[in-house]
C-alpha atoms as a PDB file:
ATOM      1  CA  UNK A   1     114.708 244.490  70.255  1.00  0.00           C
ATOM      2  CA  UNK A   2     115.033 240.199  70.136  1.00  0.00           C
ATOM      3  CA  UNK A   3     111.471 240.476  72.542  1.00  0.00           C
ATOM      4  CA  UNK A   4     109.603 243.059  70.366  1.00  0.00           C
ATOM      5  CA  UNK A   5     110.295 240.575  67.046  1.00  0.00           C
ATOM      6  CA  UNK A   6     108.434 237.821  68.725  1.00  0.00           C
ATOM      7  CA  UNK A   7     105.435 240.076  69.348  1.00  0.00           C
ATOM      8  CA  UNK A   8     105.049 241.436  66.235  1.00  0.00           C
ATOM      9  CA  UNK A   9     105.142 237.942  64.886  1.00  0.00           C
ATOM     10  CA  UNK A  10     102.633 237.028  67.270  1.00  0.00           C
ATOM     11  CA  UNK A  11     100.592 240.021  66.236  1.00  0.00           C
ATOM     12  CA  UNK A  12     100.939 239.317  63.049  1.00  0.00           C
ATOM     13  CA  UNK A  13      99.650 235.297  63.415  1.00  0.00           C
ATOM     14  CA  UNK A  14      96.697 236.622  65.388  1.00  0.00           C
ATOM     15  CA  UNK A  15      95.472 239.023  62.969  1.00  0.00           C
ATOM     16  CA  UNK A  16      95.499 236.901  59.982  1.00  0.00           C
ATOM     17  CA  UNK A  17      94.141 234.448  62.032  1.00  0.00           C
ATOM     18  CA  UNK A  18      91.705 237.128  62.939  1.00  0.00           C
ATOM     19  CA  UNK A  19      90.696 238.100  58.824  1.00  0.00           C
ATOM     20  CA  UNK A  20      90.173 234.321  58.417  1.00  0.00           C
ATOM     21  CA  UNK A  21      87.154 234.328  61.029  1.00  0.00           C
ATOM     22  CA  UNK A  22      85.438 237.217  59.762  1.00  0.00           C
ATOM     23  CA  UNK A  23      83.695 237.137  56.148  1.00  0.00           C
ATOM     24  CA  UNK A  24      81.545 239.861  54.547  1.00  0.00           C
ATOM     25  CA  UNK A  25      78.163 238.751  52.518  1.00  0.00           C
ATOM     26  CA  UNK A  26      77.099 240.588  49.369  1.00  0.00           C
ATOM     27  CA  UNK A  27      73.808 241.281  48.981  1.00  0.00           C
ATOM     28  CA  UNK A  28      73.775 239.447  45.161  1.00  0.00           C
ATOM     29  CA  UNK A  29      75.015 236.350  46.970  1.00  0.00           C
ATOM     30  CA  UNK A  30      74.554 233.513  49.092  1.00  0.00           C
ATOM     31  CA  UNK A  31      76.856 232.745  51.635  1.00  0.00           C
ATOM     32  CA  UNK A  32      77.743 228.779  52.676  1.00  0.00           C
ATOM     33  CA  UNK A  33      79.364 228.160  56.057  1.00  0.00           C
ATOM     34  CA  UNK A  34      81.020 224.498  55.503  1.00  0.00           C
ATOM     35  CA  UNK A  35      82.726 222.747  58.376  1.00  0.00           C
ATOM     36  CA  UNK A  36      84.902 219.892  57.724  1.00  0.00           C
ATOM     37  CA  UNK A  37      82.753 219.528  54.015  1.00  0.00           C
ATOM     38  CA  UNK A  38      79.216 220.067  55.881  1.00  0.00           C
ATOM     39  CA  UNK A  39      77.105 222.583  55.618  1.00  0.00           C
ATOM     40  CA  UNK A  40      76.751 224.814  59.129  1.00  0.00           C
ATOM     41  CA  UNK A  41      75.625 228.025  57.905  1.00  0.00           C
ATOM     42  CA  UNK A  42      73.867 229.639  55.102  1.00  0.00           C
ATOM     43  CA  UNK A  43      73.708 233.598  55.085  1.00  0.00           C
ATOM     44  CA  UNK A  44      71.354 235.322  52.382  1.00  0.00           C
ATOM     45  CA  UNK A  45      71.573 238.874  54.146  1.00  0.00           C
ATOM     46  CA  UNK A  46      73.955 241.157  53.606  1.00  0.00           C
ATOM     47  CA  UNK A  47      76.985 241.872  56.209  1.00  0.00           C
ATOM     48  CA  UNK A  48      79.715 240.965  58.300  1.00  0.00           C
ATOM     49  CA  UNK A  49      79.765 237.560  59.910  1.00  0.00           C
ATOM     50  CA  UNK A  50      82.069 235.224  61.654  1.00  0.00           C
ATOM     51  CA  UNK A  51      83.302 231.718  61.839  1.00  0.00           C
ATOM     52  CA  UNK A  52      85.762 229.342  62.402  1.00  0.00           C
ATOM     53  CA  UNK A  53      89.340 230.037  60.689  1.00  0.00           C
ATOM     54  CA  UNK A  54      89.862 227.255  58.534  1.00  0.00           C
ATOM     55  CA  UNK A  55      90.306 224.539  58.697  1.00  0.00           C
ATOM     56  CA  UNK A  56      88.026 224.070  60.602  1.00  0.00           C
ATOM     57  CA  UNK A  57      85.122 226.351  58.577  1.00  0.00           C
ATOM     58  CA  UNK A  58      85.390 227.759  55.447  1.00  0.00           C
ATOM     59  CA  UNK A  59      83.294 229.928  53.211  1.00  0.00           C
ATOM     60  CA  UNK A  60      81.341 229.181  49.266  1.00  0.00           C
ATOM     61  CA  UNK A  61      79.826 231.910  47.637  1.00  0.00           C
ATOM     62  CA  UNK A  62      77.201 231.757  45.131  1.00  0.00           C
ATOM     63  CA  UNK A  63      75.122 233.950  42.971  1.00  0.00           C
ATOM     64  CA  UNK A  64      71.527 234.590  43.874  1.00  0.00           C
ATOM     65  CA  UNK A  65      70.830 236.697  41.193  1.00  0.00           C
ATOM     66  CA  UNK A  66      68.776 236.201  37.751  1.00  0.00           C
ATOM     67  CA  UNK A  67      70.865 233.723  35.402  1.00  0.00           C
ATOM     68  CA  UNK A  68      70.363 233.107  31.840  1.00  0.00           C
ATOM     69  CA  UNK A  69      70.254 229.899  29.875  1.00  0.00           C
ATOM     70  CA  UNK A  70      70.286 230.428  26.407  1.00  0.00           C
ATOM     71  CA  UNK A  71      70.886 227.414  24.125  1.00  0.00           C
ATOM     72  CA  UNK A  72      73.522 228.244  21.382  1.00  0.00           C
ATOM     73  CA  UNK A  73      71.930 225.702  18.854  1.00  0.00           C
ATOM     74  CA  UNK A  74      68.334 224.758  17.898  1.00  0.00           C
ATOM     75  CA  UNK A  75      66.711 222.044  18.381  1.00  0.00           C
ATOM     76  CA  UNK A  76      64.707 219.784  16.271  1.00  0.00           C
ATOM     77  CA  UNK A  77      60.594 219.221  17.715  1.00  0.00           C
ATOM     78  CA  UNK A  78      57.539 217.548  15.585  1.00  0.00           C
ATOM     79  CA  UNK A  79      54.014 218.791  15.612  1.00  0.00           C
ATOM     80  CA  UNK A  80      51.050 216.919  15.195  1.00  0.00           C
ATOM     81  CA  UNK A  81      50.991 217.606  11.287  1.00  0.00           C
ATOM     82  CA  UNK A  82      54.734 215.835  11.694  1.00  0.00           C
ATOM     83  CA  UNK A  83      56.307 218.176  10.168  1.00  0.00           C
ATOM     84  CA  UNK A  84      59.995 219.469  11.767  1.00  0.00           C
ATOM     85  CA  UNK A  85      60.617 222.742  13.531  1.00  0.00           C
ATOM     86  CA  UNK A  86      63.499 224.173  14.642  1.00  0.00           C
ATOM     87  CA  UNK A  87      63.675 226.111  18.068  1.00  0.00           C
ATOM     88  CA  UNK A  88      65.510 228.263  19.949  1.00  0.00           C
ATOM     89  CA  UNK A  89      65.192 229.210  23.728  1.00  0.00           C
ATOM     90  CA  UNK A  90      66.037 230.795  26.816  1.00  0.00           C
ATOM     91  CA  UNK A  91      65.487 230.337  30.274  1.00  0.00           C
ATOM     92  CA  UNK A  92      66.104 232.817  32.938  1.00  0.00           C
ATOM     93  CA  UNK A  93      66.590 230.748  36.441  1.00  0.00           C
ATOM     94  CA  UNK A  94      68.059 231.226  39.788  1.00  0.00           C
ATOM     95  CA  UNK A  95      68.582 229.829  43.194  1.00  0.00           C
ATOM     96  CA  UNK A  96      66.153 229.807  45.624  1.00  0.00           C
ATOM     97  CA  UNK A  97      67.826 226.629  47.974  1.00  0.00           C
ATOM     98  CA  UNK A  98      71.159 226.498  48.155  1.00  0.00           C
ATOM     99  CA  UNK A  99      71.285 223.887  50.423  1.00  0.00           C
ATOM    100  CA  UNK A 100      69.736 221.472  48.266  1.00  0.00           C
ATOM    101  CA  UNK A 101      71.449 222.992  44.997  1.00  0.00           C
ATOM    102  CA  UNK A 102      74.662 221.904  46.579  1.00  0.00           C
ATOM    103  CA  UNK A 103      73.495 218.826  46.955  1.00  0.00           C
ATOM    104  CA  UNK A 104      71.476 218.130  43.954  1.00  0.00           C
ATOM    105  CA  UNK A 105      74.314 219.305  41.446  1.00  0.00           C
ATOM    106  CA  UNK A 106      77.453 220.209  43.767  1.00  0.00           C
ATOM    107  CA  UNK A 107      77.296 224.187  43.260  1.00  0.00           C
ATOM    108  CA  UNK A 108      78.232 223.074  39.527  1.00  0.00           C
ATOM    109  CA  UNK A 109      76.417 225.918  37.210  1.00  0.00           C
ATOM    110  CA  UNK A 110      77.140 224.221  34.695  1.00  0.00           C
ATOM    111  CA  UNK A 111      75.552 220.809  35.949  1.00  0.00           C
ATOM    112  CA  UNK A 112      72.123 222.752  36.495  1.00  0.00           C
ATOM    113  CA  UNK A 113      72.041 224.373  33.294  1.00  0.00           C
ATOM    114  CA  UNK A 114      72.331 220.364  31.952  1.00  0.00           C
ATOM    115  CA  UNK A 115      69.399 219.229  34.632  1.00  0.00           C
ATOM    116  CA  UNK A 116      67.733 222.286  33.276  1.00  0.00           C
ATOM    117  CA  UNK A 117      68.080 221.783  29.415  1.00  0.00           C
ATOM    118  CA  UNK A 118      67.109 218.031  29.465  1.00  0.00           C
ATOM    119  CA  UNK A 119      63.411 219.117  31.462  1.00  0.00           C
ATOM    120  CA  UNK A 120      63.147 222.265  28.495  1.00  0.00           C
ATOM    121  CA  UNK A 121      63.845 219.765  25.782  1.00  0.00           C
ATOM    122  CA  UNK A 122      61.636 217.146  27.482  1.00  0.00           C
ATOM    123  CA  UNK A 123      58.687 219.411  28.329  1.00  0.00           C
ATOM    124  CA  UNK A 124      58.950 221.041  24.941  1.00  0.00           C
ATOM    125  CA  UNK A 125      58.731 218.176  22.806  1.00  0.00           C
ATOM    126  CA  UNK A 126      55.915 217.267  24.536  1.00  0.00           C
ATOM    127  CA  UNK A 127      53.642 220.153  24.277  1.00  0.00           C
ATOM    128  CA  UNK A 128      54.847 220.958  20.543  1.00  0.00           C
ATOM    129  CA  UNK A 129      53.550 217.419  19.989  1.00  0.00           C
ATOM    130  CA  UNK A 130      50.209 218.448  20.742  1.00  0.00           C
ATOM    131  CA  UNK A 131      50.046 221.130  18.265  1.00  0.00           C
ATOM    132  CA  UNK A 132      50.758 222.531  14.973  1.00  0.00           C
ATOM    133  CA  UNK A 133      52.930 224.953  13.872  1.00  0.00           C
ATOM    134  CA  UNK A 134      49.966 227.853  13.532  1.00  0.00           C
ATOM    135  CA  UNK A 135      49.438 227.128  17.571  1.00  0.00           C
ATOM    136  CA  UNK A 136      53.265 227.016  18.198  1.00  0.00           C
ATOM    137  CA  UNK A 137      53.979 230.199  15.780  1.00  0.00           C
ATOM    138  CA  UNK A 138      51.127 232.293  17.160  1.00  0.00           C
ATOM    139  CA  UNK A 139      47.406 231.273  17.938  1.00  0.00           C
ATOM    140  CA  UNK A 140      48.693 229.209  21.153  1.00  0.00           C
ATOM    141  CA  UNK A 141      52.240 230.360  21.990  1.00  0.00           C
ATOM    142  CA  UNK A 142      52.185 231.752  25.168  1.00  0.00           C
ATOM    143  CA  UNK A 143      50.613 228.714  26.662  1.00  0.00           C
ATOM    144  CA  UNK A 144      52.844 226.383  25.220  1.00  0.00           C
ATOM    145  CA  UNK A 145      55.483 228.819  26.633  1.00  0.00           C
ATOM    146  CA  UNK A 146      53.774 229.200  30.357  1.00  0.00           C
ATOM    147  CA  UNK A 147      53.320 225.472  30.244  1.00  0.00           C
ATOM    148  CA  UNK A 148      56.802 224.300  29.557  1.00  0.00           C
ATOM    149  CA  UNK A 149      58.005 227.131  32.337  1.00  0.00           C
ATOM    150  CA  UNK A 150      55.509 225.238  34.866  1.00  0.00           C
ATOM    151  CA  UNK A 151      56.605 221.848  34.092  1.00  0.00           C
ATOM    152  CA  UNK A 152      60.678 223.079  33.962  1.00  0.00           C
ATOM    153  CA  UNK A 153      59.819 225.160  37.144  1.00  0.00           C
ATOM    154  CA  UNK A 154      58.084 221.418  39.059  1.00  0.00           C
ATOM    155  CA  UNK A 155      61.884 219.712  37.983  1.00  0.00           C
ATOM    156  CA  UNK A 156      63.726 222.224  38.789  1.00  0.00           C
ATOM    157  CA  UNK A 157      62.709 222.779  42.294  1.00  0.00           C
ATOM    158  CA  UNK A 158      63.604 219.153  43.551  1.00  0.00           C
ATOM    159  CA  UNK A 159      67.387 221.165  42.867  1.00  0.00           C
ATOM    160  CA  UNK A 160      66.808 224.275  44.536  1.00  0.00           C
ATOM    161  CA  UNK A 161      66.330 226.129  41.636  1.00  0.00           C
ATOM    162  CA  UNK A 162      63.490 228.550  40.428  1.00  0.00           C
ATOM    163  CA  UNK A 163      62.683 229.004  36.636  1.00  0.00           C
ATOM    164  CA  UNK A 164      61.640 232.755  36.075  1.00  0.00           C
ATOM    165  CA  UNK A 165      60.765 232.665  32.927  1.00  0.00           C
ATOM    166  CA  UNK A 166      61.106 230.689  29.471  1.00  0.00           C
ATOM    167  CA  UNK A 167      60.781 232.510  26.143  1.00  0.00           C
ATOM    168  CA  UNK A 168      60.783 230.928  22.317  1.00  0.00           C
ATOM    169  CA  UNK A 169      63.335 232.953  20.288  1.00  0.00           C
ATOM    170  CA  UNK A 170      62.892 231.971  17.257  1.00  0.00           C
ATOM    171  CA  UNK A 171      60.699 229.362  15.599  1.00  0.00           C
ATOM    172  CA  UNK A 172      61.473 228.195  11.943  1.00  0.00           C
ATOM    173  CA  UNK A 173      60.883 224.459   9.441  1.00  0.00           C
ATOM    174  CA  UNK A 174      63.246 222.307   9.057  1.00  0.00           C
ATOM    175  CA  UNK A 175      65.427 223.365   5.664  1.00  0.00           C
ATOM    176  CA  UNK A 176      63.451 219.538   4.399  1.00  0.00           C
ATOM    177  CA  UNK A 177      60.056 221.434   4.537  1.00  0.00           C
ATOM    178  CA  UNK A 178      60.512 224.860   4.171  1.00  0.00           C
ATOM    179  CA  UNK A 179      59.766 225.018   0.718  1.00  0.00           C
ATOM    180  CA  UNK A 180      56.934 222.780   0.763  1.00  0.00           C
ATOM    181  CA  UNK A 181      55.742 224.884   3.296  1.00  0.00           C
ATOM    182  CA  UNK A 182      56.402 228.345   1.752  1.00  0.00           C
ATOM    183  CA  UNK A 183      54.434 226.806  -1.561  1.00  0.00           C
ATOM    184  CA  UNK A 184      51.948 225.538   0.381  1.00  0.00           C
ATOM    185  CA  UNK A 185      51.451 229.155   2.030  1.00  0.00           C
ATOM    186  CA  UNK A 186      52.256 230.881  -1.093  1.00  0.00           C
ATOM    187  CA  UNK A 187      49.071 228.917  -2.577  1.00  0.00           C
ATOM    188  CA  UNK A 188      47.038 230.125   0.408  1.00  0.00           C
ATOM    189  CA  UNK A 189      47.737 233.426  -0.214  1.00  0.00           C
ATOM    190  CA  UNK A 190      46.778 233.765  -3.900  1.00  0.00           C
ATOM    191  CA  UNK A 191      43.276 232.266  -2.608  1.00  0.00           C
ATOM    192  CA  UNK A 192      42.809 234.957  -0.292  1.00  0.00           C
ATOM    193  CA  UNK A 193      43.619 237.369  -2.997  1.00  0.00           C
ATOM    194  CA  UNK A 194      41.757 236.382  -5.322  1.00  0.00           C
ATOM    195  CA  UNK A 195      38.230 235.477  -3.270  1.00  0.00           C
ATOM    196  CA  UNK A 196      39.170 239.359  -2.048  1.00  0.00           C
ATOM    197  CA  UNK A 197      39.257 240.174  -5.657  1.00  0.00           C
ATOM    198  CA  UNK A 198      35.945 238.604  -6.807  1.00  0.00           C
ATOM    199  CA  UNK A 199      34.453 240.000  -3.298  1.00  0.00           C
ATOM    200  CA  UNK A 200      35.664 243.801  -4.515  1.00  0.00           C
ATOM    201  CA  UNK A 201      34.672 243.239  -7.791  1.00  0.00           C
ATOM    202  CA  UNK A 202      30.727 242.343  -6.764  1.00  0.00           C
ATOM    203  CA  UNK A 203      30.866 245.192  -4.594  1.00  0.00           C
ATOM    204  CA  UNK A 204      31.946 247.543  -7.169  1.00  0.00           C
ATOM    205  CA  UNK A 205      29.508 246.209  -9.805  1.00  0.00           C
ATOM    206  CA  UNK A 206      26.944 246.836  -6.842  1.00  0.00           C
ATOM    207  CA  UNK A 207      27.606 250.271  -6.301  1.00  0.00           C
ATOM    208  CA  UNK A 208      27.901 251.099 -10.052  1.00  0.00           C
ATOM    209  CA  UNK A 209      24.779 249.462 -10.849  1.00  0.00           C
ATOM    210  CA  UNK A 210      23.298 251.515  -7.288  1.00  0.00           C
ATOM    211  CA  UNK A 211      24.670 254.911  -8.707  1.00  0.00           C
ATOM    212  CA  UNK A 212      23.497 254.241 -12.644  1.00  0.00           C
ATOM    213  CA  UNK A 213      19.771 253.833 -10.918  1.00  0.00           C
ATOM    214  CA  UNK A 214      20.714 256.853  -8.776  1.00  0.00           C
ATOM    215  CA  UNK A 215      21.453 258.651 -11.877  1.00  0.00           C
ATOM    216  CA  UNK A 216      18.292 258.002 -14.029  1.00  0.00           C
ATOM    217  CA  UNK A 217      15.669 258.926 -10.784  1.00  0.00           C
ATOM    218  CA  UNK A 218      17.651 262.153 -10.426  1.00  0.00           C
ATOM    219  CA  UNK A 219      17.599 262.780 -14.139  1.00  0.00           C
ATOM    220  CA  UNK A 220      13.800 261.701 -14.453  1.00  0.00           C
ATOM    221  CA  UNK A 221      12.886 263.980 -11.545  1.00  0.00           C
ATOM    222  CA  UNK A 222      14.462 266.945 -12.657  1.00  0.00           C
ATOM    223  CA  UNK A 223      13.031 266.452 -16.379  1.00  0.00           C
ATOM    224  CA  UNK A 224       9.910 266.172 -14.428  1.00  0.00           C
ATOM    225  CA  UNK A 225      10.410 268.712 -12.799  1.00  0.00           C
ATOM    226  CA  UNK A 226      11.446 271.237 -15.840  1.00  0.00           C
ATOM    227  CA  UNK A 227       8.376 270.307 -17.901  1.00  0.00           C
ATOM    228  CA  UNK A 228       5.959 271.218 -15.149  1.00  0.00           C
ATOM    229  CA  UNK A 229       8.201 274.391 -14.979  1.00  0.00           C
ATOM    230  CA  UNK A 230       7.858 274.625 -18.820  1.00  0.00           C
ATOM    231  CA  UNK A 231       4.438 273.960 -18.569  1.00  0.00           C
ATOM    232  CA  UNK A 232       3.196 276.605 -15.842  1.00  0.00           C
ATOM    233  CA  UNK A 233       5.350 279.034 -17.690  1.00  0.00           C
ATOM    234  CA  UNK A 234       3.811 278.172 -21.370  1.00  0.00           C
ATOM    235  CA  UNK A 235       0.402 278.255 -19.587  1.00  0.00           C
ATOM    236  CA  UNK A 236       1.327 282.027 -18.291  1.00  0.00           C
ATOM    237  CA  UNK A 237       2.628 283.158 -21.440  1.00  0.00           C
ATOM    238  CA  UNK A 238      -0.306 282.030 -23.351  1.00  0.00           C
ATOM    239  CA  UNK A 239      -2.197 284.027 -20.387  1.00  0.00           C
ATOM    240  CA  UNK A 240      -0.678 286.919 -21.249  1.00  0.00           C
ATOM    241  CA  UNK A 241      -0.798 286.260 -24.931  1.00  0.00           C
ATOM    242  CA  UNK A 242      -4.363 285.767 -24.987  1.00  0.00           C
ATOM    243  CA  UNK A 243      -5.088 288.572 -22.920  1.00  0.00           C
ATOM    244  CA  UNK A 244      -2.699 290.693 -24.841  1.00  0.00           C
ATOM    245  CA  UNK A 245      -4.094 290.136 -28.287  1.00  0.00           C
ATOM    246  CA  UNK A 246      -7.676 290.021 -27.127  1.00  0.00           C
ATOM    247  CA  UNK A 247      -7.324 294.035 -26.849  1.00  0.00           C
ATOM    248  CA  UNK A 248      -6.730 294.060 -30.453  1.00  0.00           C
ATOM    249  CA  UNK A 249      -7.312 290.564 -33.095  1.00  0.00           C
ATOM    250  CA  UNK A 250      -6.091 292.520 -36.137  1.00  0.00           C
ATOM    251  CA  UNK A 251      -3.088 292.892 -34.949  1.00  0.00           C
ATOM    252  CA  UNK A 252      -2.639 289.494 -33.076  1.00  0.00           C
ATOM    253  CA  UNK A 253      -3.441 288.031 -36.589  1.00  0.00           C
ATOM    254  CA  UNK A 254      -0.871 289.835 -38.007  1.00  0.00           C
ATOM    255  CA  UNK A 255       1.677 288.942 -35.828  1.00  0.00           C
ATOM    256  CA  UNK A 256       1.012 285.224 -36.235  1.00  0.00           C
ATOM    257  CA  UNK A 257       1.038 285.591 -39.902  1.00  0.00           C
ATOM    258  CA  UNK A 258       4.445 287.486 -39.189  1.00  0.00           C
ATOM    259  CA  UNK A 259       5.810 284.490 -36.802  1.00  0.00           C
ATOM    260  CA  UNK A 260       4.556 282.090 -39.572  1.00  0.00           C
ATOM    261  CA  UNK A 261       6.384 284.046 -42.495  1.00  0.00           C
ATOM    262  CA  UNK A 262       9.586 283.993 -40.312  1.00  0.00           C
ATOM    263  CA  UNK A 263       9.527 280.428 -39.987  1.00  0.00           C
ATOM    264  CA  UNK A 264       8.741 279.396 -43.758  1.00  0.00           C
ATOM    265  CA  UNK A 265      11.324 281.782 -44.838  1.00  0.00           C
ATOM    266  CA  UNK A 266      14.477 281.295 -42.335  1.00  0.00           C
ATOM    267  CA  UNK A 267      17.025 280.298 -45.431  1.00  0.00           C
ATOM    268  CA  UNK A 268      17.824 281.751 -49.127  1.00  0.00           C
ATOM    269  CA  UNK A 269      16.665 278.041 -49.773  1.00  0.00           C
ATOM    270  CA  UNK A 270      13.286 277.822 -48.975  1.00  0.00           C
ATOM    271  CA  UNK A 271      10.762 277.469 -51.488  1.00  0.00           C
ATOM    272  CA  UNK A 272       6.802 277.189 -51.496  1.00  0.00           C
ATOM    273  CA  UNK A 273       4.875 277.016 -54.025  1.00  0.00           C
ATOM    274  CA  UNK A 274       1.392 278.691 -53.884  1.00  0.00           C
ATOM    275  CA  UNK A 275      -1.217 280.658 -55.227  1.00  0.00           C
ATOM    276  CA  UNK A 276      -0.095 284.171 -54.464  1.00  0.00           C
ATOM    277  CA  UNK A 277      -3.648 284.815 -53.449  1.00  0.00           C
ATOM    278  CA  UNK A 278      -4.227 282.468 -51.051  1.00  0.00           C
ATOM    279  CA  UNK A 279      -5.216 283.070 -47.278  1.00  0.00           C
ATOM    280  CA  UNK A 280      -1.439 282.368 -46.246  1.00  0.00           C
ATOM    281  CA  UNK A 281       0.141 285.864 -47.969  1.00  0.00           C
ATOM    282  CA  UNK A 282      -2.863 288.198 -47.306  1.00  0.00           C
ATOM    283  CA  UNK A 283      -1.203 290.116 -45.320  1.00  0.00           C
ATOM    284  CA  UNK A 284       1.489 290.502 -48.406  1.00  0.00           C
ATOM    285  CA  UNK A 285      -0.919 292.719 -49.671  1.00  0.00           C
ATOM    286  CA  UNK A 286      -0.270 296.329 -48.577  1.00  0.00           C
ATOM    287  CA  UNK A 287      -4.101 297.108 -47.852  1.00  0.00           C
ATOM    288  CA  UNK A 288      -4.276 294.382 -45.142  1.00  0.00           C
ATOM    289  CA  UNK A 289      -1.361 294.990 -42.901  1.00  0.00           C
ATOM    290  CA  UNK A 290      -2.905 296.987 -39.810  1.00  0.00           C
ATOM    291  CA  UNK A 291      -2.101 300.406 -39.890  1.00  0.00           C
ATOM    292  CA  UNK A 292      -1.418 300.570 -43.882  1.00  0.00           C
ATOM    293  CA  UNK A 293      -2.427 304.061 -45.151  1.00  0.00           C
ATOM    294  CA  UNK A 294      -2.441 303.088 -49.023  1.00  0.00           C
ATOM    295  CA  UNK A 295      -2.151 301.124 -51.414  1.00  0.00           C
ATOM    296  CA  UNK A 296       1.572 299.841 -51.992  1.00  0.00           C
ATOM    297  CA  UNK A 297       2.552 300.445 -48.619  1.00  0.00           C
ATOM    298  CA  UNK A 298       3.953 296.793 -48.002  1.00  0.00           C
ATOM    299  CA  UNK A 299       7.257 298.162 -49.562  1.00  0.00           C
ATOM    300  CA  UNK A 300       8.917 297.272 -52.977  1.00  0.00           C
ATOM    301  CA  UNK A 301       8.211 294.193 -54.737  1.00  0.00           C
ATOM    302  CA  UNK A 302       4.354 294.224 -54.616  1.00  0.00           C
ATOM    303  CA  UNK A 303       2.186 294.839 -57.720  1.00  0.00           C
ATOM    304  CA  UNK A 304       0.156 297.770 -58.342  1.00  0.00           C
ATOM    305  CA  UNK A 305      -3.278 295.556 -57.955  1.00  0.00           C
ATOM    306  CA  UNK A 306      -1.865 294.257 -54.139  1.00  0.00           C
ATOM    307  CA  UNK A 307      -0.156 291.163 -55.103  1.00  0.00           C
ATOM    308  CA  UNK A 308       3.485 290.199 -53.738  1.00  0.00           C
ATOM    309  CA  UNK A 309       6.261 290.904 -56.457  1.00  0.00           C
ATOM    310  CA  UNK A 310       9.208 288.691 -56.598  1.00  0.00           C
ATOM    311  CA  UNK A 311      11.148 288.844 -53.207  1.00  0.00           C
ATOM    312  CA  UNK A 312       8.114 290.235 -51.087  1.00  0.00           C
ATOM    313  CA  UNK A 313       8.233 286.493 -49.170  1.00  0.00           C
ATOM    314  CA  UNK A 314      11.979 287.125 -48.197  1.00  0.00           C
ATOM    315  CA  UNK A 315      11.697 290.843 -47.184  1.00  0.00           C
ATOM    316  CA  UNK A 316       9.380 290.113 -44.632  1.00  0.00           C
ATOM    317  CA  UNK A 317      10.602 287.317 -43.210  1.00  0.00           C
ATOM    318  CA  UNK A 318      13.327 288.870 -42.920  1.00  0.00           C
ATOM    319  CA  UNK A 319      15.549 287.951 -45.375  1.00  0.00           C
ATOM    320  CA  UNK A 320      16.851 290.240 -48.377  1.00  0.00           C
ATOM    321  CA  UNK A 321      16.169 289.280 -51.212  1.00  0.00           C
ATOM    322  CA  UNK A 322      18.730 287.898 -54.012  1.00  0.00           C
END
């Protein structure tokens, strides 16, 4: 039983002794074989490896994936219209050399996000110095971007890092000039509106005055167009008129002097005054009307030697008489 202790012991000793050499490597990570403070080893794959037990090696682990940067407070740029902007960033960075990133900085994160903030700052305050705020806002934004990500990425290697990307979050005037600006752009506006006005308003006059011309051809053309209708169809029925009473005048006459009676008499109103024995009421008389088979025949009213009787005019024109 006293030997077995001392085994176990020894067992024990060369097992731990055992865990110490052996060292597994994540696949998000870099692994760093140090002996006695320099650097032996650097593993990037993932798996089981081996080593020293300490102290005579030992083991650092850092990340290798995608970090972010993101400032927590804006800062203050000019443009070339010197007028104040406040930014905010982010930068998305990661190791590519560890070997010099442990030199450069010490394996301090913290360190490289300084090294890295100080070339954003510096690159950025050089390109938004170039431009205005239209170009940083919009019209040139991604190439201030990919140009401060270039420059950033050129510092950033000589620490073994690599910039991915840098992005502008937010982009806004200094609190000073905001509401110069906002006048100045609320000024700009009302322009626009109103040349759009004046614009919409010549356009509409255009088309009114375009439809209104429109409107009088059409209108012209179709009065045109009814007269000659009119005209053909007055020119038939006078056709047929003339053709009509040329198989008997008597009668045509007496239908005119009908039509003309009609017309003089069409109200209780009218008056003419006349010789009853003129051309215009011969046809008052009873012996004249075509057809008449004696004397008196015209109806009541007319005399016993042919001539009209009060309210002859109105019977005949159709009108009764008072």
């Amino acid at each position: 039983m006293n030997k077995l202790l001392p085994i176990a012991i020894g067992l024990a000793i060369a097992f731990a002794i055992f865990l110490s050499t052996v060292f597994i490597v994540d696949q998000r990570q870099f692994a760093v074989v140090y002996a006695l403070g320099e650097i032996r080893q650097i593993h990037d794959k993932r798996g089981l490896y081996f080593k020293l037990p300490p102290p005579f090696q030992n083991v650092s682990y850092f990340d290798k994936r995608i970090q972010t940067l993101d400032a927590p407070d804006s800062d203050r740029f000019i443009t070339s219209e010197k007028l104040n902007v406040m930014i905010d960033t982010f930068v998305k960075w990661r190791i590519v050399d560890p070997r010099e990133y442990i030199r450069s900085v010490s394996g301090s994160e913290q360190i490289a996000a300084d090294r890295i903030s100080r070339s954003l700052r510096d690159s950025l305050n050089n390109e938004v110095a170039r431009r205005t705020v239209a170009d940083v806002v919009s019209n040139a934004r991604n190439e201030v971007v990919e140009n401060v990500r270039r420059k950033v990425d050129e510092d950033s290697r000589e620490i073994g890092i690599e910039v991915v990307d840098v992005r502008l979050k937010r982009v806004d005037f200094a609190p000073e000039v905001q509401e110069r600006v906002f006048a100045r752009m609320e000024s700009e506006r009302k322009r626009v509106a109103n040349e759009r006005r004046a614009t919409g308003a010549a356009e509409s006059e255009k088309i009114r005055a375009d439809a209104d011309r429109q409107r009088e051809v059409i209108i012209a053309q179709a009065y045109r167009d009814a007269q000659e209708i009119k005209g053909r169809g007055d020119a038939r029925a006078t056709e047929l008129y003339g053709a009509s009473f040329g198989q008997n005048p008597d009668f045509a006459n007496f239908y005119r002097s009908l039509e003309a009676y009609r017309a003089s008499f069409r109200s209780r109103n009218d008056l003419m005054v006349v010789d009853p024995s003129a051309d215009f009421f011969k046809h008052f008389k009873s012996g004249d009307a075509p057809g008449a088979d004696a004397p008196g025949a015209a109806g009541p009213g007319t005399a016993g030697s042919g001539t009209p009787g009060p309210g002859t005019a109105r019977q005949i024109a159709g009108t009764p008489a008072p």
